[in-house]
N, C-alpha and C. Protein backbone atom coordinates (compact mmCIF):
# COMPACT_ATOMS: atom_id res chain seq x y z
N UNK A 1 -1.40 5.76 18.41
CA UNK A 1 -1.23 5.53 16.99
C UNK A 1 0.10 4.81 16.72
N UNK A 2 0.91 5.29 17.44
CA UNK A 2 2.39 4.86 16.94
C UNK A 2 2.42 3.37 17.40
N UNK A 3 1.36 3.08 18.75
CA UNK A 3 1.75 1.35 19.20
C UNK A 3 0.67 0.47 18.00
N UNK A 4 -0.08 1.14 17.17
CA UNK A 4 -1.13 0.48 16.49
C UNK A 4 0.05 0.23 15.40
N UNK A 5 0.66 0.66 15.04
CA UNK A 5 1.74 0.85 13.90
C UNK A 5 2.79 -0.09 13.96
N UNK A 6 3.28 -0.10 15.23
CA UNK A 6 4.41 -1.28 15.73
C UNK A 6 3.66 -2.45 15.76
N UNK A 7 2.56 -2.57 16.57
CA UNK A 7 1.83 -3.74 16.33
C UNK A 7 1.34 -4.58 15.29
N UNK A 8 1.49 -3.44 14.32
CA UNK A 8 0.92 -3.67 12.72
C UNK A 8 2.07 -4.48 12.03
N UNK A 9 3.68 -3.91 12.36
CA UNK A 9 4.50 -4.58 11.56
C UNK A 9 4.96 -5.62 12.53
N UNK A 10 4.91 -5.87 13.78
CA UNK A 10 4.80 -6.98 14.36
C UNK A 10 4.27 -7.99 14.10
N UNK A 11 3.05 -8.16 13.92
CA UNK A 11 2.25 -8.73 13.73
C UNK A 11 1.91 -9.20 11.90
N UNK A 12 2.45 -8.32 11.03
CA UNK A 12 2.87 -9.12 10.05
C UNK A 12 4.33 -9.99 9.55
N UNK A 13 4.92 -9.41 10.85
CA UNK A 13 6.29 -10.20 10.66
C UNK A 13 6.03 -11.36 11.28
N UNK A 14 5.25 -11.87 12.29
CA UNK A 14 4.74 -12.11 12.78
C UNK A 14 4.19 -13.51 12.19
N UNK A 15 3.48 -13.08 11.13
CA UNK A 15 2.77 -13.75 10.55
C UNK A 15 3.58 -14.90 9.71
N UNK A 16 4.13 -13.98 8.70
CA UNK A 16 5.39 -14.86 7.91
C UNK A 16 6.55 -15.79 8.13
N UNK A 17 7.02 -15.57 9.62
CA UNK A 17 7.69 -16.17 10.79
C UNK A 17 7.28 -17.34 10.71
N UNK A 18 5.70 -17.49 11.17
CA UNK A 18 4.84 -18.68 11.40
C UNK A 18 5.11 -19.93 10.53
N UNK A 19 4.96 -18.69 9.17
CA UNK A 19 4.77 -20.06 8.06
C UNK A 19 6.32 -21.00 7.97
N UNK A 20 6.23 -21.92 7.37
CA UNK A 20 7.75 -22.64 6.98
C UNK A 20 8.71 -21.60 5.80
N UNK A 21 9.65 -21.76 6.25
CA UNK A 21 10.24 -20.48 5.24
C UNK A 21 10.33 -21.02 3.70
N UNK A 22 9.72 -21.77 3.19
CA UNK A 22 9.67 -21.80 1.48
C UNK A 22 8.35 -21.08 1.29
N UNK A 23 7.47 -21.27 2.21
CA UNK A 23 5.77 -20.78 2.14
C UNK A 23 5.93 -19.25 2.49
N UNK A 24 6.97 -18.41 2.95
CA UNK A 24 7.10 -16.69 3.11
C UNK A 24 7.11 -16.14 2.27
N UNK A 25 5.65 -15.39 2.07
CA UNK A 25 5.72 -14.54 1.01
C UNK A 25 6.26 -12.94 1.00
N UNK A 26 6.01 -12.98 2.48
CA UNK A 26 6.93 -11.73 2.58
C UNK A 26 5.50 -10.20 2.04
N UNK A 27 4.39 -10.78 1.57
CA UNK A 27 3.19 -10.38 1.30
C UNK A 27 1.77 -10.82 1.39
N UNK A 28 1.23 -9.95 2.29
CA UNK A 28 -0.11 -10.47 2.14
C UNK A 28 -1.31 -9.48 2.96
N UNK A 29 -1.94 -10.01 3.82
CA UNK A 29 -3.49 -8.78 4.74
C UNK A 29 -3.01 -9.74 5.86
N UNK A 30 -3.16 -8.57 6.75
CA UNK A 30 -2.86 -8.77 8.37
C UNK A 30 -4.47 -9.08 9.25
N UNK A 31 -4.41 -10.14 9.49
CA UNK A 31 -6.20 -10.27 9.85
C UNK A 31 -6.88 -10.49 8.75
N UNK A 32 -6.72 -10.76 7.08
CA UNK A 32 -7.51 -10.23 6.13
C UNK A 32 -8.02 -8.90 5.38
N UNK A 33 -7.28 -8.13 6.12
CA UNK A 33 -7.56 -6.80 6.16
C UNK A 33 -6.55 -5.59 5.58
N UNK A 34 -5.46 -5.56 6.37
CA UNK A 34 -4.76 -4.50 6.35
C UNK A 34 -3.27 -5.24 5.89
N UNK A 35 -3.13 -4.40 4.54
CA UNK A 35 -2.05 -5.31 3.87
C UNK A 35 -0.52 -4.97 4.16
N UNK A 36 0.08 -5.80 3.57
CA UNK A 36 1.53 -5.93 4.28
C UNK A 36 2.76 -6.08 2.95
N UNK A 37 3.33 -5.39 2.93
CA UNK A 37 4.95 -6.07 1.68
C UNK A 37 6.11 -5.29 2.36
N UNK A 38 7.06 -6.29 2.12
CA UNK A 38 8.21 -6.55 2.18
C UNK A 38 9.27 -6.85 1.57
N UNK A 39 8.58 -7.06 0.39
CA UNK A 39 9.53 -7.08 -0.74
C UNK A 39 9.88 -5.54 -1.03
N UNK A 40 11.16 -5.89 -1.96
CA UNK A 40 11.99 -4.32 -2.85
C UNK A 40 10.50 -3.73 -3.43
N UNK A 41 9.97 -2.29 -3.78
CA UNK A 41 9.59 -2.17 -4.83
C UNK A 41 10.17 -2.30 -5.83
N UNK A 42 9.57 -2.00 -6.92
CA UNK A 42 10.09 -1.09 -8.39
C UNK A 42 9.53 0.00 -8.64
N UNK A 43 9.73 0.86 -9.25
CA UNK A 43 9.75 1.93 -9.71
C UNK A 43 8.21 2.06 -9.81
N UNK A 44 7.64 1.39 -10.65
CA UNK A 44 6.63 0.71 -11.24
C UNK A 44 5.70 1.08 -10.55
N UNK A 45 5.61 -0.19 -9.24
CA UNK A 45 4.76 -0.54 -8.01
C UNK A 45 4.65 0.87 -7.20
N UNK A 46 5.69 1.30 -7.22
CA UNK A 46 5.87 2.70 -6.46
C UNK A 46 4.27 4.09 -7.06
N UNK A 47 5.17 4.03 -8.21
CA UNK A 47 3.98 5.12 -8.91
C UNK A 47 2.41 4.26 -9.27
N UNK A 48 2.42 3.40 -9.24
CA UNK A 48 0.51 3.07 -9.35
C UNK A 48 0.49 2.65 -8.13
N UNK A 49 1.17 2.95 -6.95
CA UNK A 49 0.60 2.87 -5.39
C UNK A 49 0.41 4.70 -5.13
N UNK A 50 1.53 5.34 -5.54
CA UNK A 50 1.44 6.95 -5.07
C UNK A 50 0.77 7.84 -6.04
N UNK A 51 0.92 7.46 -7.21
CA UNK A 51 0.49 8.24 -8.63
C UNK A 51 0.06 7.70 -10.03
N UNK A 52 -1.77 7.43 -9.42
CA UNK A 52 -2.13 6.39 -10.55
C UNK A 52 -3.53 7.40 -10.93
N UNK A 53 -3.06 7.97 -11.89
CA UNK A 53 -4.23 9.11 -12.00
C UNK A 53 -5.65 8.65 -12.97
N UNK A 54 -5.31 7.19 -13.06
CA UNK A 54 -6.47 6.48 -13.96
C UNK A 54 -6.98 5.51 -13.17
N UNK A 55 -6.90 5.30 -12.24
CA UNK A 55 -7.60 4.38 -10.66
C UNK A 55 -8.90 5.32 -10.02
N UNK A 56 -9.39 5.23 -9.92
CA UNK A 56 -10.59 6.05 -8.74
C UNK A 56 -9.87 5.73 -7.74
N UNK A 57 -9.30 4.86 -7.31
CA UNK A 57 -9.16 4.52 -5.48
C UNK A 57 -8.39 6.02 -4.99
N UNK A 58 -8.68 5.84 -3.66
CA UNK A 58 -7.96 6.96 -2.90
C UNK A 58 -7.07 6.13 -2.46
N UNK A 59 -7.31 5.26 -1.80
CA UNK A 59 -6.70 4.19 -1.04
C UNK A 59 -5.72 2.76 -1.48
N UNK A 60 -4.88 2.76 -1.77
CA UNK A 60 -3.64 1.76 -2.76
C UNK A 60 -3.44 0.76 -1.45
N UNK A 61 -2.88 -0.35 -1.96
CA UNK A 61 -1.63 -1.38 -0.44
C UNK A 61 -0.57 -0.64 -0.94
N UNK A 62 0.06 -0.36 0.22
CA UNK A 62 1.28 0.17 0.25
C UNK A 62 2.55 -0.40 -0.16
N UNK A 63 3.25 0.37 -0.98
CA UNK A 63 4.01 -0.69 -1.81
C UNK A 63 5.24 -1.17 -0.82
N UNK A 64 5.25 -0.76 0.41
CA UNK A 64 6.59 -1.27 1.09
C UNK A 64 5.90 -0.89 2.75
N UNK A 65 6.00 -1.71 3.59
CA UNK A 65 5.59 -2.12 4.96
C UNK A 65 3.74 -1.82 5.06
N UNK A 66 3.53 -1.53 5.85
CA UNK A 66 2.48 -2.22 6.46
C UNK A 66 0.90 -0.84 5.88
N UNK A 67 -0.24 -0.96 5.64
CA UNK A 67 -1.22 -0.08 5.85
C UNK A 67 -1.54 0.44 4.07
N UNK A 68 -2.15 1.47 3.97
CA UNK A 68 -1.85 1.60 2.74
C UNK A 68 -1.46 3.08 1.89
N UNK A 69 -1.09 3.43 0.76
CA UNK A 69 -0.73 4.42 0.47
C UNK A 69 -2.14 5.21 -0.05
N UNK A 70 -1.63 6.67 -0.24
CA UNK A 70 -2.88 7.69 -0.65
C UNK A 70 -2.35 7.93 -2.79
N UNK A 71 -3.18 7.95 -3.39
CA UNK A 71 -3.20 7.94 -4.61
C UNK A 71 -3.55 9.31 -4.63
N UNK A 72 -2.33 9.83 -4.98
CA UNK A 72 -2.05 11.63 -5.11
C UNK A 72 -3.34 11.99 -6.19
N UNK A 73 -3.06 11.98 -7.37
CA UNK A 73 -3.50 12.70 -8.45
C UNK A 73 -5.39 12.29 -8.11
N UNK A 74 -5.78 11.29 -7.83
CA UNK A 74 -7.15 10.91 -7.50
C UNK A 74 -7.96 11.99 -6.38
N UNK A 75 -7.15 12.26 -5.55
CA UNK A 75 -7.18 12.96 -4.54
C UNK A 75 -7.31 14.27 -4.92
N UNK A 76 -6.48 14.56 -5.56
CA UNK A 76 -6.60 16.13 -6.09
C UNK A 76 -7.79 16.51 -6.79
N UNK A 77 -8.27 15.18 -7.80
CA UNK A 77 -9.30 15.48 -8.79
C UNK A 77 -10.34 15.80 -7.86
N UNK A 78 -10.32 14.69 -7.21
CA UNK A 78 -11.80 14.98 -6.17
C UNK A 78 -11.73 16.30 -5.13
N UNK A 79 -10.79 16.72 -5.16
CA UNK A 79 -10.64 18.14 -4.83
C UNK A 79 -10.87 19.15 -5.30
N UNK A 80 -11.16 18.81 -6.57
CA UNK A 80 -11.35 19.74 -7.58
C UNK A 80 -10.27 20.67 -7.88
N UNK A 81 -8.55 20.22 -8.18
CA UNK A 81 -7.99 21.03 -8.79
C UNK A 81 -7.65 20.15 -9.78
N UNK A 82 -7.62 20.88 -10.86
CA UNK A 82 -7.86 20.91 -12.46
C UNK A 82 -6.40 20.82 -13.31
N UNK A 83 -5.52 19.71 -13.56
CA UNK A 83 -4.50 19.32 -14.12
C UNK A 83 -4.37 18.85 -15.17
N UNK A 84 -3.62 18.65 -16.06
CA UNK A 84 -3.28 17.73 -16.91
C UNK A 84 -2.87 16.69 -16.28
N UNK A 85 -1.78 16.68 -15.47
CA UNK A 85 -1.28 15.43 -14.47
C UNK A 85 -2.54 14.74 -13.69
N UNK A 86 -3.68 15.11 -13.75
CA UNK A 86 -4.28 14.64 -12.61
C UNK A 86 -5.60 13.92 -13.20
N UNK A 87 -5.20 14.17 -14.36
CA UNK A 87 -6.37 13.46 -15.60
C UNK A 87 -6.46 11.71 -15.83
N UNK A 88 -7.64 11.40 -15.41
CA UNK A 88 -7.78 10.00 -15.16
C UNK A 88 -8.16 9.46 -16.45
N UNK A 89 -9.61 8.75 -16.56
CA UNK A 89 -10.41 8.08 -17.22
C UNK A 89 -11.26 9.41 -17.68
């Protein structure tokens, strides 16, 4: 797991390297697939990647390196514990 992980941010550094450096976005899917940032968050990006209790997804892009984050409050609902915080749509 841990060399799938190194390989992961390898391979999107990897990627951005390639391009000419005005074209680095510093963001994007590794293969098409498995997404990548490198930029700062904000505050913002942070909580509707970790705590977006009006999304169905379980599954967010991760707001900083490689794979993606878990959407807390979504998770819980479908767990069936019963919040105010965890109140979607």
């Amino acid at each position: 797991m841990r060399m799938a992980v190194i390989g992961a941010f390898a391979g999107a550094i990897y990627t951005e390297l390639r391009k000419p450096p005005e074209q680095r976005t510093w963001h994007g899917k590794l293969l098409g697939v498995v997404p990548y940032d490198f930029r700062m968050p904000s505050l913002e990006k942070l909580r509707q990647a970790y705590w977006n209790p009006h999304s169905p997804k379980i599954f967010t892009d991760r707001p900083l390196g490689v794979g993606w984050a878990v959407n807390i409050p979504t998770v819980l609902r479908r767990l069936g514990v019963r919040s105010e915080m965890t109140k979607g749509r």
